[in-house]
C-alpha atoms as a PDB file:
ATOM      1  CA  UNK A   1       0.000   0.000   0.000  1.00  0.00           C
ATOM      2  CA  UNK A   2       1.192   3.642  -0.869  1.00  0.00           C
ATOM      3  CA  UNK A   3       2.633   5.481   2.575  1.00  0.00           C
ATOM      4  CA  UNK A   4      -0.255   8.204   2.746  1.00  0.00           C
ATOM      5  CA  UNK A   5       1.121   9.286   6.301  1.00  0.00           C
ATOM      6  CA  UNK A   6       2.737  12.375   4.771  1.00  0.00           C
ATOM      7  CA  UNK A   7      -0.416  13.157   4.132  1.00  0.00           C
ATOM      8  CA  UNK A   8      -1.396  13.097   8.093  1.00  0.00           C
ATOM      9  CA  UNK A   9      -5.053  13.045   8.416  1.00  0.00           C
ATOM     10  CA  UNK A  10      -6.068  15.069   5.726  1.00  0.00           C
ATOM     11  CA  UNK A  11      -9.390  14.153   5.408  1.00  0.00           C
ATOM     12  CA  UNK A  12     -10.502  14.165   8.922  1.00  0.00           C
ATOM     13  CA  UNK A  13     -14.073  15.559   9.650  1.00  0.00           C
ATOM     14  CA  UNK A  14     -15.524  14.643   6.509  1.00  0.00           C
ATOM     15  CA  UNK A  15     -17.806  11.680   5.066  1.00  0.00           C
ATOM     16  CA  UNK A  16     -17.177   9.754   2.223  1.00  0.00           C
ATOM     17  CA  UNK A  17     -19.446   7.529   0.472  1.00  0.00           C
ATOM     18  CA  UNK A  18     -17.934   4.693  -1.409  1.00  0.00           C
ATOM     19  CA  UNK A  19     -20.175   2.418  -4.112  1.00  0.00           C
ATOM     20  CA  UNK A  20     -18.826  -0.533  -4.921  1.00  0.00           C
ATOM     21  CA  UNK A  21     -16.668  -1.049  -2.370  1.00  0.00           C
ATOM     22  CA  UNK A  22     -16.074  -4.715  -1.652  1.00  0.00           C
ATOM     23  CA  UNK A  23     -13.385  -5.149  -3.790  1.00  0.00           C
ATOM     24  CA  UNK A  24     -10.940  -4.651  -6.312  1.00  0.00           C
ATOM     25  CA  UNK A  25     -10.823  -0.585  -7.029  1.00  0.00           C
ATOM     26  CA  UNK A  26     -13.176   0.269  -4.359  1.00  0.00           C
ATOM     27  CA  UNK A  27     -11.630  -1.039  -1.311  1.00  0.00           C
ATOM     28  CA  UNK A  28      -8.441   0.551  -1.991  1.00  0.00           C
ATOM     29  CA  UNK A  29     -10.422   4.002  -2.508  1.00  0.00           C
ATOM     30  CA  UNK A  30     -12.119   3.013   1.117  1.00  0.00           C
ATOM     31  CA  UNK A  31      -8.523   1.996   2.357  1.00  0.00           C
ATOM     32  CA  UNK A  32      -7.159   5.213   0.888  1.00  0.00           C
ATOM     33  CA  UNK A  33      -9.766   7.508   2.340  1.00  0.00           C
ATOM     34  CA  UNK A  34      -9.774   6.070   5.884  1.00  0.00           C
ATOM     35  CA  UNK A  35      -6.069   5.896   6.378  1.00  0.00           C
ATOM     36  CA  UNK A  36      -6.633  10.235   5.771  1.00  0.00           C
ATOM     37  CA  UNK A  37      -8.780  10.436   8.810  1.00  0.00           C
ATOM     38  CA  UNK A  38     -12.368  10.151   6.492  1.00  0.00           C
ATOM     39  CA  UNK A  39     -15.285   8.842   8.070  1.00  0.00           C
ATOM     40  CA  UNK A  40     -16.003   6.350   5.419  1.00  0.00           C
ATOM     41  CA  UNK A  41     -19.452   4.706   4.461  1.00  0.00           C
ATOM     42  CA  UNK A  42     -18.511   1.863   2.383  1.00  0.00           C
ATOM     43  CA  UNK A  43     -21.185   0.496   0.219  1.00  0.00           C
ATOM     44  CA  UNK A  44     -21.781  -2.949  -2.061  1.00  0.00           C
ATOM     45  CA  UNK A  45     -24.568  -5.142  -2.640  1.00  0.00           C
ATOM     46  CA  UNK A  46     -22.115  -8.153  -1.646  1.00  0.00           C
ATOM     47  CA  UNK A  47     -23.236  -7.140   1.908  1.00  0.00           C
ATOM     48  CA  UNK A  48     -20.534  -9.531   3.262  1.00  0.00           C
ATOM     49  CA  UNK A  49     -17.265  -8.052   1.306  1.00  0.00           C
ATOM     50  CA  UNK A  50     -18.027  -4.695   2.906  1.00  0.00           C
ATOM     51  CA  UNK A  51     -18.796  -6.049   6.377  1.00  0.00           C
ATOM     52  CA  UNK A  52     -15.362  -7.889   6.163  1.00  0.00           C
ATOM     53  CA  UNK A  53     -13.635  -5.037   5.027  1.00  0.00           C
ATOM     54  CA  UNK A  54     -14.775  -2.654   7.806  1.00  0.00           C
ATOM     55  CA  UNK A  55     -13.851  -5.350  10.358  1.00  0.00           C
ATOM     56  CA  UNK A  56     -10.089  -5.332   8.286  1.00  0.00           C
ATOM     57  CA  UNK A  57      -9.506  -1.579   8.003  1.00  0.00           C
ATOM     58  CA  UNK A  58     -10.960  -1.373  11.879  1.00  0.00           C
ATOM     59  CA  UNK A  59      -8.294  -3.407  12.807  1.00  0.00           C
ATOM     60  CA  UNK A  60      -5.612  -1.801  10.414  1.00  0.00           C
ATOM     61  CA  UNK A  61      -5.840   0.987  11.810  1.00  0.00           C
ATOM     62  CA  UNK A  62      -6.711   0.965  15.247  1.00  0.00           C
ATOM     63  CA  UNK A  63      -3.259   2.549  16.599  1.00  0.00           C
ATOM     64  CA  UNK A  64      -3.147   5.425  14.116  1.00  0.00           C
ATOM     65  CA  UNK A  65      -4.556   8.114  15.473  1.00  0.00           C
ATOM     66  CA  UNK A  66      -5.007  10.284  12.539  1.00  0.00           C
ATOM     67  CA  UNK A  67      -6.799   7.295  10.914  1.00  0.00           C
ATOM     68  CA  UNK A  68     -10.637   7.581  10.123  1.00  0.00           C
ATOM     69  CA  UNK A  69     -13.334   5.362  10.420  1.00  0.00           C
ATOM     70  CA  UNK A  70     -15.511   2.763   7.666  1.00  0.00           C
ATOM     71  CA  UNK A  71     -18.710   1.883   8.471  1.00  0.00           C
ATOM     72  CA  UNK A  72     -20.475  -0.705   6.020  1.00  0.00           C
ATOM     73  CA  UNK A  73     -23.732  -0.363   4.412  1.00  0.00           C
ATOM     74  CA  UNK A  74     -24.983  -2.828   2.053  1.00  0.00           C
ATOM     75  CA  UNK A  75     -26.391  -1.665  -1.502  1.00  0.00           C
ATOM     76  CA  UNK A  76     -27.745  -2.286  -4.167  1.00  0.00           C
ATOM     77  CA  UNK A  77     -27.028   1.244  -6.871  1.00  0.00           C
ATOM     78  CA  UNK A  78     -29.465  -0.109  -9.077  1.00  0.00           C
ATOM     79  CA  UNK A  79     -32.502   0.275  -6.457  1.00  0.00           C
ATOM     80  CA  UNK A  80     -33.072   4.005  -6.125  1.00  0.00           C
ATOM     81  CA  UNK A  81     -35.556   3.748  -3.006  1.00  0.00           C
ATOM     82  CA  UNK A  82     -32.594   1.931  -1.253  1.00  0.00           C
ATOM     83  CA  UNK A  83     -30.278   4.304  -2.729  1.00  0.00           C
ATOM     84  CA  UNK A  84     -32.200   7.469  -0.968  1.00  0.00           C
ATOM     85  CA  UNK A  85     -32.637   5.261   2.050  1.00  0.00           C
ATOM     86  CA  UNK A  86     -28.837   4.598   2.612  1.00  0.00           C
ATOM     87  CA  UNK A  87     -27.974   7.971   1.663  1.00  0.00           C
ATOM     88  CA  UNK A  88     -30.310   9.223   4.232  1.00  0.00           C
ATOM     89  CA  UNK A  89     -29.213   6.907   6.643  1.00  0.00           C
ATOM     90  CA  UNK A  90     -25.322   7.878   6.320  1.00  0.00           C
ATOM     91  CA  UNK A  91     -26.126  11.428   6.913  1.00  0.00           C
ATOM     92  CA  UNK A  92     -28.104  10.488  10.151  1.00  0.00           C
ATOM     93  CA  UNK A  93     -25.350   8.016  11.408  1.00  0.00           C
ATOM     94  CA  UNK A  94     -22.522   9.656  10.302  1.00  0.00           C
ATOM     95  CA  UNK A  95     -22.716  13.442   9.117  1.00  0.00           C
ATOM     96  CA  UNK A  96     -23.202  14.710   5.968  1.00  0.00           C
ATOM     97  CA  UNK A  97     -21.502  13.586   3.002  1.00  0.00           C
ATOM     98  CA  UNK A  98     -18.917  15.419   1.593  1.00  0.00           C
ATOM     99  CA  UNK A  99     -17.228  13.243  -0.555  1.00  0.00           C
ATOM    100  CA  UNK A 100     -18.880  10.582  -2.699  1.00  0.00           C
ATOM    101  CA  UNK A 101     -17.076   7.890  -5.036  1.00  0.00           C
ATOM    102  CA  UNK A 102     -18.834   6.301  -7.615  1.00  0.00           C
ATOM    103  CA  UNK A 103     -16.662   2.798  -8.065  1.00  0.00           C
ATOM    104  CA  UNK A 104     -19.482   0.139  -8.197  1.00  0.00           C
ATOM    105  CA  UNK A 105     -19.152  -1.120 -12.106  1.00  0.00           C
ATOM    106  CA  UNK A 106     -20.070  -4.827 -14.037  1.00  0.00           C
ATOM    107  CA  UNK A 107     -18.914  -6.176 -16.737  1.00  0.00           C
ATOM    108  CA  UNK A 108     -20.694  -8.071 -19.566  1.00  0.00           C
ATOM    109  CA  UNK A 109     -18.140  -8.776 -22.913  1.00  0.00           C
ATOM    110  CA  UNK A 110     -20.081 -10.487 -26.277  1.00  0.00           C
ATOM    111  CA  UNK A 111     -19.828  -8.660 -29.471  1.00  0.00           C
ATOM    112  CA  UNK A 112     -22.250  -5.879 -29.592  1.00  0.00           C
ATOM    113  CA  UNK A 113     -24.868  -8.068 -32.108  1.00  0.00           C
ATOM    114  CA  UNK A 114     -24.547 -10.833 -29.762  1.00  0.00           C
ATOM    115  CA  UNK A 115     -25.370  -8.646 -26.604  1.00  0.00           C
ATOM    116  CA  UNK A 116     -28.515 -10.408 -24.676  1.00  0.00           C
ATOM    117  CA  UNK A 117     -31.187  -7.314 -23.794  1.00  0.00           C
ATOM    118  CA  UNK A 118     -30.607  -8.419 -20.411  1.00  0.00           C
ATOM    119  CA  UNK A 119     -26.529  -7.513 -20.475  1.00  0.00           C
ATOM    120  CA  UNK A 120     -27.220  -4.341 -22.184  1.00  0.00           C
ATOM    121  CA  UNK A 121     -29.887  -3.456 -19.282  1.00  0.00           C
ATOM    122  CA  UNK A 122     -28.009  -4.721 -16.341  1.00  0.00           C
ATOM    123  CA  UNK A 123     -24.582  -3.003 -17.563  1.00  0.00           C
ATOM    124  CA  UNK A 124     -26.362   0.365 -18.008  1.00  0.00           C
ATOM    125  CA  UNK A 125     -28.175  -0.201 -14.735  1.00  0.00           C
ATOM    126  CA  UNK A 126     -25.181  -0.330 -12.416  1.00  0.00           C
ATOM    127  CA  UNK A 127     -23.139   1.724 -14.265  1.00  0.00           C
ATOM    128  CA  UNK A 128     -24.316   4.814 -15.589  1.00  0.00           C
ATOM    129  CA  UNK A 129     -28.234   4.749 -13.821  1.00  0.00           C
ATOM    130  CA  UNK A 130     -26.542   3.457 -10.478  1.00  0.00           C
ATOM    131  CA  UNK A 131     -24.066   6.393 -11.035  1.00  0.00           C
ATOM    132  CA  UNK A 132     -27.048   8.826 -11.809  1.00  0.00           C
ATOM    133  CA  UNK A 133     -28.827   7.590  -8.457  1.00  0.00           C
ATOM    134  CA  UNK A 134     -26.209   8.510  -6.208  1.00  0.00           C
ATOM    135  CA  UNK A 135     -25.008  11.587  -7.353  1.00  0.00           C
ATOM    136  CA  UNK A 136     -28.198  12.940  -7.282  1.00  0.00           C
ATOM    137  CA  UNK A 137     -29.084  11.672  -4.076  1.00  0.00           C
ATOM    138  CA  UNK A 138     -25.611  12.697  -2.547  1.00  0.00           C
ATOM    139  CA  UNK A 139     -25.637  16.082  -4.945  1.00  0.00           C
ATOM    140  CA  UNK A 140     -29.088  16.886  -3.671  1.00  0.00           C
ATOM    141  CA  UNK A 141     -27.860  16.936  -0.368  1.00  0.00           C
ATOM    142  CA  UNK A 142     -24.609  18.954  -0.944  1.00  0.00           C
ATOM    143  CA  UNK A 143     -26.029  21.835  -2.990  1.00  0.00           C
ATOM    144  CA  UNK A 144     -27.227  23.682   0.035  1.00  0.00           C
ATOM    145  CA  UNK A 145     -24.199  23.401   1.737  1.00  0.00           C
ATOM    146  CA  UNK A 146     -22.569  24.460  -0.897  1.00  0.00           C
ATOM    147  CA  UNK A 147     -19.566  22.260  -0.484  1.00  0.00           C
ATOM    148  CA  UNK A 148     -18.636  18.865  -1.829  1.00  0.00           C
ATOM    149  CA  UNK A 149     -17.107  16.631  -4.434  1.00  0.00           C
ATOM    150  CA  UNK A 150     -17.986  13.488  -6.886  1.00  0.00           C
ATOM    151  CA  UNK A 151     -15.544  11.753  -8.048  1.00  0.00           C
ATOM    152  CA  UNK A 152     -16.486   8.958 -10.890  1.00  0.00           C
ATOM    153  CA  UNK A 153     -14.464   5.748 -11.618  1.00  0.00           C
ATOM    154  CA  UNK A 154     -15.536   4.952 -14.966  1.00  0.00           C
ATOM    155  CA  UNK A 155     -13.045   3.284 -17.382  1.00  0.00           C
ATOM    156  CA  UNK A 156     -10.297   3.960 -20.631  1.00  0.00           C
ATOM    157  CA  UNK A 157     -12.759   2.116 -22.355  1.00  0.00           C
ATOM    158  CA  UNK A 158     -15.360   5.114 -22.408  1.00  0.00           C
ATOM    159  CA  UNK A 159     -12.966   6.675 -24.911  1.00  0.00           C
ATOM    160  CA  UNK A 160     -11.280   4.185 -27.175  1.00  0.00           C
ATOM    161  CA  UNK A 161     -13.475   1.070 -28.910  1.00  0.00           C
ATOM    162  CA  UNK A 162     -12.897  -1.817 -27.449  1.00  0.00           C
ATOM    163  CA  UNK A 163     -14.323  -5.510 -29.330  1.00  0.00           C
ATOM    164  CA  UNK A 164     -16.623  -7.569 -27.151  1.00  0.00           C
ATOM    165  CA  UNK A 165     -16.753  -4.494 -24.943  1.00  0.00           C
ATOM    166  CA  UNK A 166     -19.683  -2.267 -26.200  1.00  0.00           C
ATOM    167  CA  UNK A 167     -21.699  -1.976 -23.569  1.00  0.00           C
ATOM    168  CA  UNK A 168     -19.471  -1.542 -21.001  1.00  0.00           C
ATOM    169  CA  UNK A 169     -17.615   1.150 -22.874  1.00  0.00           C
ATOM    170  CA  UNK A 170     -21.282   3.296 -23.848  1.00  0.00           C
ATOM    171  CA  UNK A 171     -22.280   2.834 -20.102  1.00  0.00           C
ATOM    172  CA  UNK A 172     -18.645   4.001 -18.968  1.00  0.00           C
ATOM    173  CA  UNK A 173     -18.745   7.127 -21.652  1.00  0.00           C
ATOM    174  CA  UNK A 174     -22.354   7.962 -20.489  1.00  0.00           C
ATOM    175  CA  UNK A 175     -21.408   8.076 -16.904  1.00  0.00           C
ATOM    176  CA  UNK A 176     -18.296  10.223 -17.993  1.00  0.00           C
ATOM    177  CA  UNK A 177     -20.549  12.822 -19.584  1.00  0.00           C
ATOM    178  CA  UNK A 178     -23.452  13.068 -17.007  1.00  0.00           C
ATOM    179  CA  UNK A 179     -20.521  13.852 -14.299  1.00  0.00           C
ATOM    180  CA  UNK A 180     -19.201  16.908 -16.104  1.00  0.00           C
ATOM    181  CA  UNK A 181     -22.516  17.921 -17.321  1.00  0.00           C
ATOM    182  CA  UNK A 182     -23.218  17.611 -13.878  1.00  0.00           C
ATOM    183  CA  UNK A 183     -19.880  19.391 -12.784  1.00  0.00           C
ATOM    184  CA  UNK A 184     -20.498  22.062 -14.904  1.00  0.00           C
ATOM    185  CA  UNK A 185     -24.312  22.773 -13.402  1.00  0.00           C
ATOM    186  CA  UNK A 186     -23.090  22.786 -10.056  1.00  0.00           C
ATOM    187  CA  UNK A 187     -19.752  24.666 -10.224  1.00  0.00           C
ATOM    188  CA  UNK A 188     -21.186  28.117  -8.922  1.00  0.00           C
ATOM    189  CA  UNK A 189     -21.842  26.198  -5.709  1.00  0.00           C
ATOM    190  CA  UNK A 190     -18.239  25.360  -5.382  1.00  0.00           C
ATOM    191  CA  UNK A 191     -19.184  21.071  -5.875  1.00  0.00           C
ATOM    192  CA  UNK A 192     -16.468  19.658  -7.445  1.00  0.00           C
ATOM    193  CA  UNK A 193     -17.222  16.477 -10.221  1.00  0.00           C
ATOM    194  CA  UNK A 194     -14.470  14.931 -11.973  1.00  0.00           C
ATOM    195  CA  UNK A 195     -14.074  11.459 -13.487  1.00  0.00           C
ATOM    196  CA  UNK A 196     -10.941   8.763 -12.778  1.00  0.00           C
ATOM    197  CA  UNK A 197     -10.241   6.486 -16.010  1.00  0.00           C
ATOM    198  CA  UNK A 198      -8.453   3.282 -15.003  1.00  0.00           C
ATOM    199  CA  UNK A 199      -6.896   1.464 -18.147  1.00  0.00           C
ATOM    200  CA  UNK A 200      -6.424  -2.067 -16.975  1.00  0.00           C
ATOM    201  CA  UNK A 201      -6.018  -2.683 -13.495  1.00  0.00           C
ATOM    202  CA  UNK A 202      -5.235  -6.027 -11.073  1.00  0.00           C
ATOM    203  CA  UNK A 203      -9.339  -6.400  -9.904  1.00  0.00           C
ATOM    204  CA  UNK A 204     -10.932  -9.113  -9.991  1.00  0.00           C
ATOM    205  CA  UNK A 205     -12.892  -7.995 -13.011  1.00  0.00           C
ATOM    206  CA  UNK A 206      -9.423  -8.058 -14.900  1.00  0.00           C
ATOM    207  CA  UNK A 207      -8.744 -11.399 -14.046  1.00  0.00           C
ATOM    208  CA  UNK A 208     -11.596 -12.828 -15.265  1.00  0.00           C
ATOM    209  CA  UNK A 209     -10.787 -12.023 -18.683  1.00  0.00           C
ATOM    210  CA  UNK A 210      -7.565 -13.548 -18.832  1.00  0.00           C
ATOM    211  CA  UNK A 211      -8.005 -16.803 -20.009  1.00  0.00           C
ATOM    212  CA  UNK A 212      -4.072 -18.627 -19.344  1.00  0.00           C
ATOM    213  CA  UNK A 213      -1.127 -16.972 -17.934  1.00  0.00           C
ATOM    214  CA  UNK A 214      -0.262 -15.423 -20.438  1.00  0.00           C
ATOM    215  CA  UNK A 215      -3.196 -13.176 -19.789  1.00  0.00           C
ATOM    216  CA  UNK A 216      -1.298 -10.370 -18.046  1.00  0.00           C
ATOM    217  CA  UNK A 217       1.968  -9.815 -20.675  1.00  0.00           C
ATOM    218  CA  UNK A 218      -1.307  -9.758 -23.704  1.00  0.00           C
ATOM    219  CA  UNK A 219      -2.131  -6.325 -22.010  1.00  0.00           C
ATOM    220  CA  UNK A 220       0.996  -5.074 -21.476  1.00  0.00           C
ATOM    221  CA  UNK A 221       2.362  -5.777 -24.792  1.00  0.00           C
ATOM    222  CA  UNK A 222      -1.155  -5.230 -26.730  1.00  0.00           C
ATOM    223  CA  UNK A 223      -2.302  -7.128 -29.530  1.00  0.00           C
ATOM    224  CA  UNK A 224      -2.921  -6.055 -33.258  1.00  0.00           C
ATOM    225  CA  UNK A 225      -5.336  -8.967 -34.365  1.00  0.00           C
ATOM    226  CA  UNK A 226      -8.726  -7.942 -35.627  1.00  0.00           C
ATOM    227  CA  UNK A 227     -10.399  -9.347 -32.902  1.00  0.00           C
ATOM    228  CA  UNK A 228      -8.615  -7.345 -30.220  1.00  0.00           C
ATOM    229  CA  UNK A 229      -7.137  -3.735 -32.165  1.00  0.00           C
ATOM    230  CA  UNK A 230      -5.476  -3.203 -28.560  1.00  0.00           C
ATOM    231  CA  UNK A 231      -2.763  -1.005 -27.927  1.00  0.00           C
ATOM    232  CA  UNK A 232      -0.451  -2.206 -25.010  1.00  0.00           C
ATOM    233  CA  UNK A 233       0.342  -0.546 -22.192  1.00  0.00           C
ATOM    234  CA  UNK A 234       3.737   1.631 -22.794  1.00  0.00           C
ATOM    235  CA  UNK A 235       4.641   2.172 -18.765  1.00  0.00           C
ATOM    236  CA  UNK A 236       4.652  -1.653 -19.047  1.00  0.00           C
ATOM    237  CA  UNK A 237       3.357  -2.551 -16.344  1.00  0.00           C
ATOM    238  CA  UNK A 238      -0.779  -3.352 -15.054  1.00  0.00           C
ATOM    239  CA  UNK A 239      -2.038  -1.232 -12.876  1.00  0.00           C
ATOM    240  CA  UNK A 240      -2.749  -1.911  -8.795  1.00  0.00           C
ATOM    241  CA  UNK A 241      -6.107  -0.543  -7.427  1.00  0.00           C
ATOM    242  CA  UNK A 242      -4.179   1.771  -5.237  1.00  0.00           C
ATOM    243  CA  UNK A 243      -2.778   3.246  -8.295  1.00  0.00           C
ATOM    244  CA  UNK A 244      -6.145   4.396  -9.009  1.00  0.00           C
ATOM    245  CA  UNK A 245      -6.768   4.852  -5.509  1.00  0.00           C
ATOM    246  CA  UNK A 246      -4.123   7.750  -5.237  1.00  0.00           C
ATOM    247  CA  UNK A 247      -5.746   9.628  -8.524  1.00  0.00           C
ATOM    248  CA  UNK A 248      -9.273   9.765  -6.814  1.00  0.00           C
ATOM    249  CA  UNK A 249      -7.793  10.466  -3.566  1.00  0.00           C
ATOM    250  CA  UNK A 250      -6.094  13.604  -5.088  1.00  0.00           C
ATOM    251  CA  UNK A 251      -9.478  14.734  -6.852  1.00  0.00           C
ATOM    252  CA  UNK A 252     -11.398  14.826  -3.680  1.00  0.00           C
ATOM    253  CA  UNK A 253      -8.924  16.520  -1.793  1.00  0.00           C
ATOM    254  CA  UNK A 254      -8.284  20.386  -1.703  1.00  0.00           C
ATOM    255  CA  UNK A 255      -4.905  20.293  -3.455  1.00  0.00           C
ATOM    256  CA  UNK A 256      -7.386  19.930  -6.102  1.00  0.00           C
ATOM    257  CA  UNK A 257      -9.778  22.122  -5.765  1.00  0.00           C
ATOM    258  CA  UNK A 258      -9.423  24.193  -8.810  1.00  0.00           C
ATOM    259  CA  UNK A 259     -10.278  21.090 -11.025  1.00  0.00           C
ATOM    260  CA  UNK A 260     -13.780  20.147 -11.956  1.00  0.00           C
ATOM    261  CA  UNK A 261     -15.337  18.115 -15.178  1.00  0.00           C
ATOM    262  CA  UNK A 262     -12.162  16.788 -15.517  1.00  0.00           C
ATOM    263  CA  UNK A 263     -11.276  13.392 -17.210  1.00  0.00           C
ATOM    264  CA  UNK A 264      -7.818  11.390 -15.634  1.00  0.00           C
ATOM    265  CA  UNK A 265      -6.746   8.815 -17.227  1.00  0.00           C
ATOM    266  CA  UNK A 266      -5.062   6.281 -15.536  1.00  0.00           C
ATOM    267  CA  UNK A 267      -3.682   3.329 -17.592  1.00  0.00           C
ATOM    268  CA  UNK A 268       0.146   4.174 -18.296  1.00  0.00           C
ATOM    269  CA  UNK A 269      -0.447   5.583 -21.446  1.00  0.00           C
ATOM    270  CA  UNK A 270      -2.614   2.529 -23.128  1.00  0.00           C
ATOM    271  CA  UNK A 271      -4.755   5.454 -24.904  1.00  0.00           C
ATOM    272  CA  UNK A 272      -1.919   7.561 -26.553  1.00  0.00           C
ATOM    273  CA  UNK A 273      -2.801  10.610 -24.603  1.00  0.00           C
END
């Protein structure tokens, strides 16, 4: 794990609210956050990966004083009565939000005439409508306060075509544009929204498309075929979670609090910018 103790604890007295954060991207974010003194409220619908990673990070951390806090609270992004529910319940429990993360993010690969109905609605469900649901429920919130920040995980993929990845990649590009368009409506109240775009990363979602063990020197070195058009990774190396854990951690924070709609990209240089 990256040494955030020169950071001390820099977000202390503020709440975070983490989607998808059983695993992979989002428990680093929640790891991240809470070793900066947040008060985290770490959310899944894999009730059990949250509750274990509160009980982890509770014991992590217990003799650092400038540590925060996670509490877990199981969710589903997709349901927005739950969605308003949990966000209502955070702000009783813990304080208002001042921070939310939007990690929580499927998968579904089959060429795009192949795509069932049911991948193309599920995909779009968690992540673009699930991202929709809690940044207006969390937004909401903020706006008279005027203070705040979303920061969106979405994916490399919502700018560059990707085979056997079109759903994922429209669902990652529409959740890219409703942040700034939302970043842009709420700028005069001083809420930040920017977007983190992770090329590919060591999650469990990774993995599972890596087929032999050769899987992980494919995406480094890329592969011209026709049925993949992918351009390697020049840094030459995958990324960890906390990799993109450091880039959202920086967003929400104050050294960057003259960026908003802002797109990072994340994947050591697989899109040429």
């Amino acid at each position: 794990m990256p040494d955030h103790r020169a950071f001390g604890g820099e977000f202390a007295g503020r709440v975070a609210l983490v989607t998808g954060a059983g695993q992979g991207i989002g428990a680093a974010v929640t790891c991240a956050l809470t070793a900066l003194g947040a008060t985290v409220a770490a959310t899944d619908r894999a009730a059990d990966t949250v509750f274990a990673l509160a009980s982890t990070l509770t014991d992590e951390f217990k003799d650092n004083p400038s540590a925060g806090t996670v509490t877990p609270f199981p969710l589903d992004v997709t349901d927005v009565h739950a969605v308003e529910d949990t966000v209502d319940r955070v702000e009783r429990e813990l304080g208002p939000v001042d921070i939310l993360v939007n990690v929580a993010g499927i998968l579904r690969t089959a060429p795009a005439i192949e795509l069932t109905d049911e991948d193309w609605a599920e995909t779009f469900a968690v992540n673009t409508t699930g991202v929709f649901h809690l940044s207006r429920a969390v937004v909401r919130r903020m706006a008279p306060r005027r203070r705040g920040c979303v920061v969106t995980v979405a994916s490399n993929a919502a700018g560059i075509p990707r085979p056997q990845m079109a759903a994922y990649a429209a669902s990652k590009a529409a959740a890219v544009m409703f942040t700034k368009c939302l970043g842009l409506e709420m700028a005069r109240t001083g809420i930040r929204c920017n977007v983190v775009a992770p090329g590919s990363t060591d999650t469990p979602m990774q993995r599972a498309l890596w087929t032999d063990a050769s899987g992980p020197a494919t995406v480094i070195d890329g592969d011209p075929h026709p049925d993949a058009y992918r351009t390697g990774i020049p840094l030459g190396r995958i990324a960890l979670p906390e990799d993109i854990a450091d880039a959202v951690v920086f967003l929400a924070s104050d050294r960057a609090r003259q960026i908003t709609m802002h797109d990072l990209y994340v994947d050591g240089g697989a899109t040429l910018r």
